[in-house]
C-alpha atoms as a PDB file:
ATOM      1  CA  UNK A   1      40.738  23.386 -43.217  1.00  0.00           C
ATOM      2  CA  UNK A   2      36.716  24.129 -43.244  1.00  0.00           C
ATOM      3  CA  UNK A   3      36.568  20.626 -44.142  1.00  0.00           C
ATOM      4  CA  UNK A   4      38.576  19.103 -41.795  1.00  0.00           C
ATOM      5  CA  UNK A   5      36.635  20.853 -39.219  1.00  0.00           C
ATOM      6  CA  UNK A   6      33.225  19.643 -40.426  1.00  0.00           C
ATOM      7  CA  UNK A   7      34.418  16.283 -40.998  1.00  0.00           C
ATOM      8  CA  UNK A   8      35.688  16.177 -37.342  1.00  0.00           C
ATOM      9  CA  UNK A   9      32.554  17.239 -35.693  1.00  0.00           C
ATOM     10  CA  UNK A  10      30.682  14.918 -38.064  1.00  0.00           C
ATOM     11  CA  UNK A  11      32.725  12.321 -36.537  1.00  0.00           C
ATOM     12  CA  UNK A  12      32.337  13.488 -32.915  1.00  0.00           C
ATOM     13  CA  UNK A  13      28.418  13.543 -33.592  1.00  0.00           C
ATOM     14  CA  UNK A  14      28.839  10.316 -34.654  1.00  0.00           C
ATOM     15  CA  UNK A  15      30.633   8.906 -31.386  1.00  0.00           C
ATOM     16  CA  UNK A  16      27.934  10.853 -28.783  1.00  0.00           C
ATOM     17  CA  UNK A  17      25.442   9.118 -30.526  1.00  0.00           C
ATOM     18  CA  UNK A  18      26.928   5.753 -30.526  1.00  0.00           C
ATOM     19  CA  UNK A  19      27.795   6.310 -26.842  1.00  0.00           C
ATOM     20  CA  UNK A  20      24.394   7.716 -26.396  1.00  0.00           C
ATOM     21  CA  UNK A  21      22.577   4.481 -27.977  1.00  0.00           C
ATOM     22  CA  UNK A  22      24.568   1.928 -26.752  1.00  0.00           C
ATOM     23  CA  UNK A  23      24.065   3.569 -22.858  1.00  0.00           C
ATOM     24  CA  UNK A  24      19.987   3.527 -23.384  1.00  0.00           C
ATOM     25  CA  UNK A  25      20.599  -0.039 -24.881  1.00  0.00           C
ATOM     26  CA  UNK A  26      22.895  -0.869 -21.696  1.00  0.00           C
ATOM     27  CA  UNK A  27      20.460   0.625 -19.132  1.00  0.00           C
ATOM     28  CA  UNK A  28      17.085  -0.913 -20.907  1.00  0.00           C
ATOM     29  CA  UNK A  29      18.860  -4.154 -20.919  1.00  0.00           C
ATOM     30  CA  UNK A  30      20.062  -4.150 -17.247  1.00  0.00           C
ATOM     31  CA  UNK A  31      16.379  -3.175 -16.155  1.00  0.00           C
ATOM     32  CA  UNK A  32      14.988  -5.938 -18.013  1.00  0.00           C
ATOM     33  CA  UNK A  33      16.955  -8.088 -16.345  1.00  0.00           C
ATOM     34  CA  UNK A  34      16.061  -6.979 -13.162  1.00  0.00           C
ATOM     35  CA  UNK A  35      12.675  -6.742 -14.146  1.00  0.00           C
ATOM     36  CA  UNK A  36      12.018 -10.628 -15.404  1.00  0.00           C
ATOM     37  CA  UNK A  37      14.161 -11.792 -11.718  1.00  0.00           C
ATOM     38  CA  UNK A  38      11.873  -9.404  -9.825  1.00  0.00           C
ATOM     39  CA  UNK A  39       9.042 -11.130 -11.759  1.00  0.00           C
ATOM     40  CA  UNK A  40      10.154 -14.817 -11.673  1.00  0.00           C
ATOM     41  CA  UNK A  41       8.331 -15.809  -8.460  1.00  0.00           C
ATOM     42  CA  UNK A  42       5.317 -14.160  -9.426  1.00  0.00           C
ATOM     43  CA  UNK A  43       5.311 -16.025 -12.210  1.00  0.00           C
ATOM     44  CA  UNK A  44       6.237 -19.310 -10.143  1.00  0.00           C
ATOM     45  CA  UNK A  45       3.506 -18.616  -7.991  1.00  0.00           C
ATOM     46  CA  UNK A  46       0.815 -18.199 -10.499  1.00  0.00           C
ATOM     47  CA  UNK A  47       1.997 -21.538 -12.820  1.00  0.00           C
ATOM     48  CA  UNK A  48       2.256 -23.324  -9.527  1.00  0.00           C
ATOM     49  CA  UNK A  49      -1.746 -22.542  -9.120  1.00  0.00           C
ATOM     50  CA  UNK A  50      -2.120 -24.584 -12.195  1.00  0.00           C
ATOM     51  CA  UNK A  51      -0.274 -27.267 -10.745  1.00  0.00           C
ATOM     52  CA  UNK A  52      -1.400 -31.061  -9.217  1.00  0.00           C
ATOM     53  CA  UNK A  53       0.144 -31.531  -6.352  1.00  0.00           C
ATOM     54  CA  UNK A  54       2.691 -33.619  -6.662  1.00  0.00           C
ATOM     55  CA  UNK A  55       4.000 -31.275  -9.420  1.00  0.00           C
ATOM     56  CA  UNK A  56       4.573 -28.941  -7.493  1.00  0.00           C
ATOM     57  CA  UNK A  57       8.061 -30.122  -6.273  1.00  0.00           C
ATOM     58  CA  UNK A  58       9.250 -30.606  -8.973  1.00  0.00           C
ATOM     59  CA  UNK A  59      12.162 -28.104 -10.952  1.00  0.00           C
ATOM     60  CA  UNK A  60       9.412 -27.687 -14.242  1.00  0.00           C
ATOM     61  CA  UNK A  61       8.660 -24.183 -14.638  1.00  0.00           C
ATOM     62  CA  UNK A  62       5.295 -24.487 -16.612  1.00  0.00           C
ATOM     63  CA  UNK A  63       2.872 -27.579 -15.518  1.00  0.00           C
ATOM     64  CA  UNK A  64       3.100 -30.580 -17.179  1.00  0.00           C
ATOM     65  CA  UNK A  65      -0.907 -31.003 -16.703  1.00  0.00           C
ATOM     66  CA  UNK A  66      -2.544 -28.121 -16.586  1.00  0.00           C
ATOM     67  CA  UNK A  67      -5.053 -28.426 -13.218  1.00  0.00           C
ATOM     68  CA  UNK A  68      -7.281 -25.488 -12.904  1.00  0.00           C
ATOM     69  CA  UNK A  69      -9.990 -26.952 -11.079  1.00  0.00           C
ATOM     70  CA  UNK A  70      -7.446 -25.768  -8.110  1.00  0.00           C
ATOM     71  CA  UNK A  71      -9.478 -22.683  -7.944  1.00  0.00           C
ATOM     72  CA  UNK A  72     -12.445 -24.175  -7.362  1.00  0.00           C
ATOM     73  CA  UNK A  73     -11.565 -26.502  -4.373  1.00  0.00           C
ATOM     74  CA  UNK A  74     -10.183 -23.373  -2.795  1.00  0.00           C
ATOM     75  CA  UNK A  75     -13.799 -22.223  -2.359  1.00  0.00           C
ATOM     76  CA  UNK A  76     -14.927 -25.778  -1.441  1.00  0.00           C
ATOM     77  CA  UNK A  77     -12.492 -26.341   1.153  1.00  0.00           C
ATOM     78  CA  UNK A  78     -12.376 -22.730   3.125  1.00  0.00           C
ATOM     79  CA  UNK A  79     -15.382 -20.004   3.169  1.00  0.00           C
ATOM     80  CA  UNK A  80     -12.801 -18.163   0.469  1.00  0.00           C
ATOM     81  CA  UNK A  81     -15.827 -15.262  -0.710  1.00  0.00           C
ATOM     82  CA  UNK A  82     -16.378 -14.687   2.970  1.00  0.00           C
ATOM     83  CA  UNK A  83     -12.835 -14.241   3.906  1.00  0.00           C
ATOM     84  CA  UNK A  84     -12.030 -12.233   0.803  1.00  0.00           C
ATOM     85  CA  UNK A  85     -15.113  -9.842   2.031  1.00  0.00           C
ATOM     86  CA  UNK A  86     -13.742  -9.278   5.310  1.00  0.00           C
ATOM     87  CA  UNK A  87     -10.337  -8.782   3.937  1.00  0.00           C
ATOM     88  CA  UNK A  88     -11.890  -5.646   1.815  1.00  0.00           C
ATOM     89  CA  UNK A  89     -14.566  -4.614   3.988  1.00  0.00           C
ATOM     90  CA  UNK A  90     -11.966  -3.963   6.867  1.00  0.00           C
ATOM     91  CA  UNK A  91      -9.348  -2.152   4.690  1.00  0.00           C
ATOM     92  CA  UNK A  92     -11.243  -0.202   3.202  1.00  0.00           C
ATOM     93  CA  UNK A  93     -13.177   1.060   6.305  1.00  0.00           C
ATOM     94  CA  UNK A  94      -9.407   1.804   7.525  1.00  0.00           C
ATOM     95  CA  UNK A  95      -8.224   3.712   4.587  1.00  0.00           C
ATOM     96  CA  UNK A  96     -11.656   6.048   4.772  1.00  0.00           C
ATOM     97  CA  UNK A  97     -10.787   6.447   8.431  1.00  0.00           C
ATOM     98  CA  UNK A  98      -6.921   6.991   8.649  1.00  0.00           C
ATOM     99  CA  UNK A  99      -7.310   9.553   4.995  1.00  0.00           C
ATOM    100  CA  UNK A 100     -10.027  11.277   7.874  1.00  0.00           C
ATOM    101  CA  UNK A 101      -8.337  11.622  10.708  1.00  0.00           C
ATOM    102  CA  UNK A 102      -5.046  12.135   9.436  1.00  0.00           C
ATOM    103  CA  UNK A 103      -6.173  14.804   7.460  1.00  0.00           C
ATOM    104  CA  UNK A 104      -7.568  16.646   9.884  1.00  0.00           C
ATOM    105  CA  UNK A 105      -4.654  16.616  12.236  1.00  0.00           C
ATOM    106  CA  UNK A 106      -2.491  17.530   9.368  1.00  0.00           C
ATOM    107  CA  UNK A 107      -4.597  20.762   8.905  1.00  0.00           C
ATOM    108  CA  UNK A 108      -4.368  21.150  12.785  1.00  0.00           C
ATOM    109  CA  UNK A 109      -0.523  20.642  12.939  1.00  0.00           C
ATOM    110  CA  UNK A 110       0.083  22.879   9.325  1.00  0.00           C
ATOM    111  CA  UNK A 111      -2.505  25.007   8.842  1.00  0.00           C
ATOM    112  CA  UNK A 112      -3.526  26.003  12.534  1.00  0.00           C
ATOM    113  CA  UNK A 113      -1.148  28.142  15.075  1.00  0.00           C
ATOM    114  CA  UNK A 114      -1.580  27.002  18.396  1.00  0.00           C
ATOM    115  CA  UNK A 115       1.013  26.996  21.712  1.00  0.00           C
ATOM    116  CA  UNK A 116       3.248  23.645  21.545  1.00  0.00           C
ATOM    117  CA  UNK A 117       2.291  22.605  18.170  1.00  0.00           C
ATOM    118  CA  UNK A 118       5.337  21.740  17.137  1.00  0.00           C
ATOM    119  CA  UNK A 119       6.544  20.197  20.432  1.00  0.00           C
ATOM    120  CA  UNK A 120       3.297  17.964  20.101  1.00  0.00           C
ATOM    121  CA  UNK A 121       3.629  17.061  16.787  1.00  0.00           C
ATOM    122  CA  UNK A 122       7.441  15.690  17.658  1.00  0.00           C
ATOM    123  CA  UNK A 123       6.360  13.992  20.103  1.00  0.00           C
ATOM    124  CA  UNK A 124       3.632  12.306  17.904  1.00  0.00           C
ATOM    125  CA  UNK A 125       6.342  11.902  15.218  1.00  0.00           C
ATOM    126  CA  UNK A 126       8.035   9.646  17.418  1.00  0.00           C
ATOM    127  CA  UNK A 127       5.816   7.089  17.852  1.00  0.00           C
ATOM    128  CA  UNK A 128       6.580   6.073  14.563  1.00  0.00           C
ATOM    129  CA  UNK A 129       9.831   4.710  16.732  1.00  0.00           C
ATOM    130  CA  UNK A 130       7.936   2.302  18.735  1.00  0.00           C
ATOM    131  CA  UNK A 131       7.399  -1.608  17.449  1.00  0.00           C
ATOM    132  CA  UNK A 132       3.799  -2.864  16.423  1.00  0.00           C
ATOM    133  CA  UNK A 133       4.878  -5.870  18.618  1.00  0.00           C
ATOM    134  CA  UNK A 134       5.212  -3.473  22.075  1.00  0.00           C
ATOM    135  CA  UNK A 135       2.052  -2.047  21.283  1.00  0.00           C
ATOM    136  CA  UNK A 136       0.282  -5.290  20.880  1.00  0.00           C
ATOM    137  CA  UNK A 137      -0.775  -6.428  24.666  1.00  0.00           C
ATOM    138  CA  UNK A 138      -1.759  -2.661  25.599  1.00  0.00           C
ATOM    139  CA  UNK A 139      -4.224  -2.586  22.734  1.00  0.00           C
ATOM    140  CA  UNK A 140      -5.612  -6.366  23.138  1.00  0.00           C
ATOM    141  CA  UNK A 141      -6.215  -5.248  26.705  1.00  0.00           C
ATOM    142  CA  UNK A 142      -8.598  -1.978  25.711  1.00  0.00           C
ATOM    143  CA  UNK A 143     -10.116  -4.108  22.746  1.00  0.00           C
ATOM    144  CA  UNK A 144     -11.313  -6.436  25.753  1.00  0.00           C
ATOM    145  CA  UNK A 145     -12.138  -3.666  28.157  1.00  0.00           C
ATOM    146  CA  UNK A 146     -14.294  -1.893  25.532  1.00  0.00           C
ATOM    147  CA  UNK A 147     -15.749  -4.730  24.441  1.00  0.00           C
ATOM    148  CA  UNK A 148     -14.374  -4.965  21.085  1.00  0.00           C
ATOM    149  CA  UNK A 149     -12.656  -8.201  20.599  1.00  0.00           C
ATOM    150  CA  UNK A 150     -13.502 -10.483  18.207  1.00  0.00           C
ATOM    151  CA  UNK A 151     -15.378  -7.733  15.873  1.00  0.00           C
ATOM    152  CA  UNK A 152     -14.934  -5.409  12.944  1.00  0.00           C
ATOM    153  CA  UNK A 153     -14.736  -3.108  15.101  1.00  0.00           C
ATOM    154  CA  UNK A 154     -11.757  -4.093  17.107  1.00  0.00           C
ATOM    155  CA  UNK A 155      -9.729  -4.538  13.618  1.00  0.00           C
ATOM    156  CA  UNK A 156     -10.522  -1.122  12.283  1.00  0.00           C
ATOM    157  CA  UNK A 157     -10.372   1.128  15.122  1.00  0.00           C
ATOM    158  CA  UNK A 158      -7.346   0.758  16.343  1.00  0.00           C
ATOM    159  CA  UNK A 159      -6.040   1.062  12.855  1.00  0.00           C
ATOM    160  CA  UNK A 160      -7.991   4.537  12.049  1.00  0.00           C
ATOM    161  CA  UNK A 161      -5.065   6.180  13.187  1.00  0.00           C
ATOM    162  CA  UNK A 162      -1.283   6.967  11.789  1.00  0.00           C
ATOM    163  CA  UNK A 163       1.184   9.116  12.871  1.00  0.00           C
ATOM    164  CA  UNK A 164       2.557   8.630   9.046  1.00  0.00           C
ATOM    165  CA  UNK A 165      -0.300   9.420   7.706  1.00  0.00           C
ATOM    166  CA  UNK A 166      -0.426  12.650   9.389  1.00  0.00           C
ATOM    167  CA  UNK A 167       3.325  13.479   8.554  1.00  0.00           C
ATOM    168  CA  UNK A 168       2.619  12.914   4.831  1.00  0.00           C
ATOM    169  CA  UNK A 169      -0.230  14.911   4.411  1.00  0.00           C
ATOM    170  CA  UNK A 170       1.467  17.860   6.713  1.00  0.00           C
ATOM    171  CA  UNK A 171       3.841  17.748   3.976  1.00  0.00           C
ATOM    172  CA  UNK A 172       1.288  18.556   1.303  1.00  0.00           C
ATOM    173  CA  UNK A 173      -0.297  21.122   3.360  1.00  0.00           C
ATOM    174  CA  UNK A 174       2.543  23.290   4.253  1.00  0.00           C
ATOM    175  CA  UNK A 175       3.147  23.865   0.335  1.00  0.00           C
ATOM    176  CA  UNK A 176      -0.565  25.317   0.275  1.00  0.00           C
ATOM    177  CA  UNK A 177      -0.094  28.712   0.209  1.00  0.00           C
ATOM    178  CA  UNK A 178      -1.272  30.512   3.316  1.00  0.00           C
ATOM    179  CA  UNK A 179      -2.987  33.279   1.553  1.00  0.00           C
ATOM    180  CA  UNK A 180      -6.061  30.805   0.617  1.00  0.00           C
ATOM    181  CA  UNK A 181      -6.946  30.371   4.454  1.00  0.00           C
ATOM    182  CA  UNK A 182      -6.587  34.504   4.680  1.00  0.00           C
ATOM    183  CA  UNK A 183      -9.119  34.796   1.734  1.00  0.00           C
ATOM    184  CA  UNK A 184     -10.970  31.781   3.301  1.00  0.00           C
ATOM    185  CA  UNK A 185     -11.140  33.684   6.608  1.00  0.00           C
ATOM    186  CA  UNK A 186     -12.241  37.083   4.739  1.00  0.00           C
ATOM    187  CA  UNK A 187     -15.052  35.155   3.196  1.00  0.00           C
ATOM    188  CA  UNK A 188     -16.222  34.064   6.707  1.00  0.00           C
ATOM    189  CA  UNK A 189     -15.417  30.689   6.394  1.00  0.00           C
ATOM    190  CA  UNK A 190     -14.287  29.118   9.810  1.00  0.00           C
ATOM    191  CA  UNK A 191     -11.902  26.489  10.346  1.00  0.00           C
ATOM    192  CA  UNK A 192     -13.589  23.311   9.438  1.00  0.00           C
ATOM    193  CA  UNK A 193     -14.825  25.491   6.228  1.00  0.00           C
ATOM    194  CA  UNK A 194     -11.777  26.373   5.143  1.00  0.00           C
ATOM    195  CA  UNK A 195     -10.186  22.707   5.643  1.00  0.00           C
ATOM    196  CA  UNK A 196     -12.955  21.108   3.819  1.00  0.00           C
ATOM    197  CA  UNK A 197     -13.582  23.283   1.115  1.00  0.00           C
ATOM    198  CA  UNK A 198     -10.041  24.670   0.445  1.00  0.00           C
ATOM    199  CA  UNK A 199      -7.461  22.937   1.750  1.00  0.00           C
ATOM    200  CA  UNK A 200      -8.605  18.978   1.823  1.00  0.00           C
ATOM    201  CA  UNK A 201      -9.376  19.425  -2.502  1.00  0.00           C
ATOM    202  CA  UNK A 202      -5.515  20.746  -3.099  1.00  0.00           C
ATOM    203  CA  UNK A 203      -4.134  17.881  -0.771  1.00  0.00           C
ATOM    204  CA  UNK A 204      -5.843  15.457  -2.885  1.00  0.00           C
ATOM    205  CA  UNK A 205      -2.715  13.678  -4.567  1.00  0.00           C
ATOM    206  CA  UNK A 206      -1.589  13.235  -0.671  1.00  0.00           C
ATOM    207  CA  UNK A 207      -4.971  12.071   0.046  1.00  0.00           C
ATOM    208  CA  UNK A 208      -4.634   9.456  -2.737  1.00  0.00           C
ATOM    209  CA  UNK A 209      -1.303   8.229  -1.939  1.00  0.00           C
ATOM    210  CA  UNK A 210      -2.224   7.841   1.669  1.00  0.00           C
ATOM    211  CA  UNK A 211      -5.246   5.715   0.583  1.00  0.00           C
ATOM    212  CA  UNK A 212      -3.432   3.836  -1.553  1.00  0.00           C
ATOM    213  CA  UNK A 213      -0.602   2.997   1.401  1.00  0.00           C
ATOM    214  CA  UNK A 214      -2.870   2.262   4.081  1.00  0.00           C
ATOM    215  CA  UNK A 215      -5.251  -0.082   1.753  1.00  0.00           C
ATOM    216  CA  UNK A 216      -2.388  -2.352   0.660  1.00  0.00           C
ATOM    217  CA  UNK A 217      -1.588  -2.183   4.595  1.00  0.00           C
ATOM    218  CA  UNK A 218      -4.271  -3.486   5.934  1.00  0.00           C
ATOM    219  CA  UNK A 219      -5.377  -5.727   2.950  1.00  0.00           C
ATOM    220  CA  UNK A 220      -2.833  -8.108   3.640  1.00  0.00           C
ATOM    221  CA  UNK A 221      -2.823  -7.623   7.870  1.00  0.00           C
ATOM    222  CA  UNK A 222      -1.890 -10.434   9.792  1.00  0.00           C
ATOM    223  CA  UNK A 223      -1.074 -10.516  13.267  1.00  0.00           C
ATOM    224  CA  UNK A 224      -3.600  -8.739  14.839  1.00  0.00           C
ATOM    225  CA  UNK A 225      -6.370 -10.472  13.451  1.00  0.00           C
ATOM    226  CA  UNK A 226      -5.014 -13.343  14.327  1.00  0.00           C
ATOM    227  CA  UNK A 227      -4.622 -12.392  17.887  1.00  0.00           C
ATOM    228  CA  UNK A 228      -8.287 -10.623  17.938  1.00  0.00           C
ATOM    229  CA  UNK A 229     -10.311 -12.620  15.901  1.00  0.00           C
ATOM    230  CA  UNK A 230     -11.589 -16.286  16.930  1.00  0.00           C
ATOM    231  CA  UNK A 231     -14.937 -16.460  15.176  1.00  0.00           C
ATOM    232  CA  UNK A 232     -14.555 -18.161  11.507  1.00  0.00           C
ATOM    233  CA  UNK A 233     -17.035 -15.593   9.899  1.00  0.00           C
ATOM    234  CA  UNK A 234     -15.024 -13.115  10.665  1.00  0.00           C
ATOM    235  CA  UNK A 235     -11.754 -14.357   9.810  1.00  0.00           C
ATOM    236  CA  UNK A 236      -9.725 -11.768   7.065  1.00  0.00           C
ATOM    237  CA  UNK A 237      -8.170 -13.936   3.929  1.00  0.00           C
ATOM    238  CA  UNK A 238      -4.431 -14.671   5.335  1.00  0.00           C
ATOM    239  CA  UNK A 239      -6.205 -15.846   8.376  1.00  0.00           C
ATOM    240  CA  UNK A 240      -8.124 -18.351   6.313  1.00  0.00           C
ATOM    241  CA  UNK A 241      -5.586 -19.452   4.253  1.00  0.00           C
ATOM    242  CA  UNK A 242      -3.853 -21.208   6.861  1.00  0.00           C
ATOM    243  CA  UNK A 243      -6.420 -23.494   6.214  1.00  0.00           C
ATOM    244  CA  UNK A 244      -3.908 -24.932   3.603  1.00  0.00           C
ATOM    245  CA  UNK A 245      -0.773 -25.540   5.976  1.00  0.00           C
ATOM    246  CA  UNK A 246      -1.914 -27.719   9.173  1.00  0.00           C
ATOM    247  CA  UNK A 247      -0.729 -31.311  10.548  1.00  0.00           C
ATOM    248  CA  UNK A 248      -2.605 -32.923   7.907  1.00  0.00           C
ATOM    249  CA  UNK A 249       0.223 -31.776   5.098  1.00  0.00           C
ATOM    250  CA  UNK A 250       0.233 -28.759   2.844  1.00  0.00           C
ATOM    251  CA  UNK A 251      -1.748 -28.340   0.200  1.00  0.00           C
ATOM    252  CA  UNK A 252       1.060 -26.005  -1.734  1.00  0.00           C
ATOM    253  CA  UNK A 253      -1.029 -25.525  -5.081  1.00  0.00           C
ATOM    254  CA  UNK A 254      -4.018 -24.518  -3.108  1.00  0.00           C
ATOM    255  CA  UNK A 255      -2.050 -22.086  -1.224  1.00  0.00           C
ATOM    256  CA  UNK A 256      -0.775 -20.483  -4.591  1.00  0.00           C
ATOM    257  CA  UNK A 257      -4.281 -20.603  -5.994  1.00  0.00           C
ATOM    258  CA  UNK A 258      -5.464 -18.299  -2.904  1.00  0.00           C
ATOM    259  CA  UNK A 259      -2.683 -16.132  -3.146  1.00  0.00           C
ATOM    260  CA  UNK A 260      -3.277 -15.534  -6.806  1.00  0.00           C
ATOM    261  CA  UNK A 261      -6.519 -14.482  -6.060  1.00  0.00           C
ATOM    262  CA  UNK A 262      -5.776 -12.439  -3.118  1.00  0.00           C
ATOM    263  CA  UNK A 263      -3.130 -10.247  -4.578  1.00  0.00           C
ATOM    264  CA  UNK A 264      -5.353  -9.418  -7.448  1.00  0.00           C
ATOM    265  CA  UNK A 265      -6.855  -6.795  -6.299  1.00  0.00           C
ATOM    266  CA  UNK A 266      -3.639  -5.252  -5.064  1.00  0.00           C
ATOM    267  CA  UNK A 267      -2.393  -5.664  -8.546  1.00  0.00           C
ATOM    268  CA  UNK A 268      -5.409  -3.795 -10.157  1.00  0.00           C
ATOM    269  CA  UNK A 269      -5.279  -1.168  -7.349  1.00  0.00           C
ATOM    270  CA  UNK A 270      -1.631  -0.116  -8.037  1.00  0.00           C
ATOM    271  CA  UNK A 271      -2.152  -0.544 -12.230  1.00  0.00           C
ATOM    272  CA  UNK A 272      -4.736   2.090 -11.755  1.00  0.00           C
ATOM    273  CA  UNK A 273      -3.334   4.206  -9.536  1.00  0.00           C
ATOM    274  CA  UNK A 274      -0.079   4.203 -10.731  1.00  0.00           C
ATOM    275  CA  UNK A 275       0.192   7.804 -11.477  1.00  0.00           C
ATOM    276  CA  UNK A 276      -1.730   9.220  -9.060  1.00  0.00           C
ATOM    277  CA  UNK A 277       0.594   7.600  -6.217  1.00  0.00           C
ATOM    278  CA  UNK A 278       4.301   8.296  -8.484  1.00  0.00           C
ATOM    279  CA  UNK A 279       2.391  12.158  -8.425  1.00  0.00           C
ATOM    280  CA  UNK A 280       1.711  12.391  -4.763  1.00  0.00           C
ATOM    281  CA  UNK A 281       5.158  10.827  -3.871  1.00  0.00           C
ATOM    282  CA  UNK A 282       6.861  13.920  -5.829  1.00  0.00           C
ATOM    283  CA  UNK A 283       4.546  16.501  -4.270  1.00  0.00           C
ATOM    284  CA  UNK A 284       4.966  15.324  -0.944  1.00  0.00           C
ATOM    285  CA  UNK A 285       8.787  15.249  -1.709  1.00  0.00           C
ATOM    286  CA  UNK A 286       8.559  19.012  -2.145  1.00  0.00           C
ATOM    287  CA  UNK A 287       8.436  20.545   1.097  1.00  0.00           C
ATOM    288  CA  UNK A 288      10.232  19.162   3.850  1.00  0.00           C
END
């Protein structure tokens, strides 16, 4: 009877870890496909940069003549180095400024007690409800009433400033516990002390995130500089890369060339970065 008993379980062992196996195998399998269709245009794009152009049309997968001088009439034909500096220079001035001054009202709308905080924080919540597009013509105007159009200045300003940026690092201040800003305040350290010192080094996995958000924003921005900017030296990479599609035809494996090079440092920013941003996501997660 002992026997039958062990033999049973040794058979039910069995059977949980077949079942066990073949889901993991199941599951790995299904991601990988998902994961090679996800990557499939990537891939197109970066073979197509390889490409002559008449290949390009065609239903190969992998160039028949390899063509990687591509690359190099991308710089000849548009100022590609100066476009790919304004691209950076502007997003990254952006990310220092948003991580700034969403921080701080984060520390004003979590940290601080004040009458109608949370009314006004609502309030500024909701503007996450209103379209880029209605906002457009309102902020063109005060670009050209202060002066700012056609500058750096009119690209990153107006961008210094997110209403998500604030809600997501609210999040990772209210899990701070409050008794650091009591010792803070027993230690004589004022407000601005106590946010710099104490709070802003906890929130750093917020901090991070945010950055990491609003630089892959703004890197790959659009529409408003193509409604601000008019001077070619200050043109941001997709601007430039229009270059490629005009009346004259498009120059497809030129196009993919560009992009390869322009998503690059995308690519390198999320590969290092990776866990810091899957960490803040979690932490942020926590408190709602």
């Amino acid at each position: 009877m002992v026997e039958l008993h062990r033999a049973t379980a040794r058979a039910h062992r069995r059977e949980e870890w077949w079942f066990r196996t073949g889901r993991f195998i199941a599951s790995h399998a299904l991601l990988l496909v998902l994961a090679v269709t996800m990557m499939i245009p990537f891939l197109w794009m970066v073979f197509a940069s390889f490409k002559p152009l008449p290949e390009i049309e065609s239903l190969r997968f992998l160039p028949e003549k390899w063509q990687p001088e591509n690359y190099g009439q991308v710089f000849e034909q548009i100022r590609f180095a100066r476009y790919y500096f304004n691209s950076i220079f502007i997003a990254a001035w952006v990310t220092i400024l948003q991580t700034l001054t969403s921080a701080m009202a984060a520390f004003a709308f979590a940290r601080l007690r004040w009458p109608g905080r949370d009314t006004v924080f609502k309030l500024y919540l909701a503007t996450l409800m209103i379209p880029g597009v209605v906002t457009m013509i309102p902020n063109y105007t005060l670009m050209v009433k202060l002066g700012l159009l056609d500058s750096y200045a009119g690209l990153i300003v107006p961008a210094s400033f997110s209403a998500f940026g604030t809600f997501l690092l609210r999040q990772f201040m209210l899990g701070i516990p409050r008794a650091l800003d009591e010792a803070a305040a027993i230690d004589g350290a004022g407000h601005w002390r106590t946010f710099w010192e104490v709070i802003l080094p906890l929130a750093r996995p917020g901090l991070v995130t945010l950055a990491i958000f609003t630089f892959m924003g703004n890197y790959g921005s659009f529409f408003w500089p193509l409604v601000l900017i008019k001077s070619d030296a200050l043109r941001t990479l997709p601007i430039g890369m229009l270059y490629f599609d005009s009346v004259y035809g498009r120059q497809t494996n030129l196009i993919m060339a560009a992009s390869v090079m322009n998503i690059t440092p995308l690519i390198l920013l999320f590969v290092s970065t990776q866990k810091y941003l899957v960490k803040g996501i979690q932490l942020g997660a926590v408190k709602g």
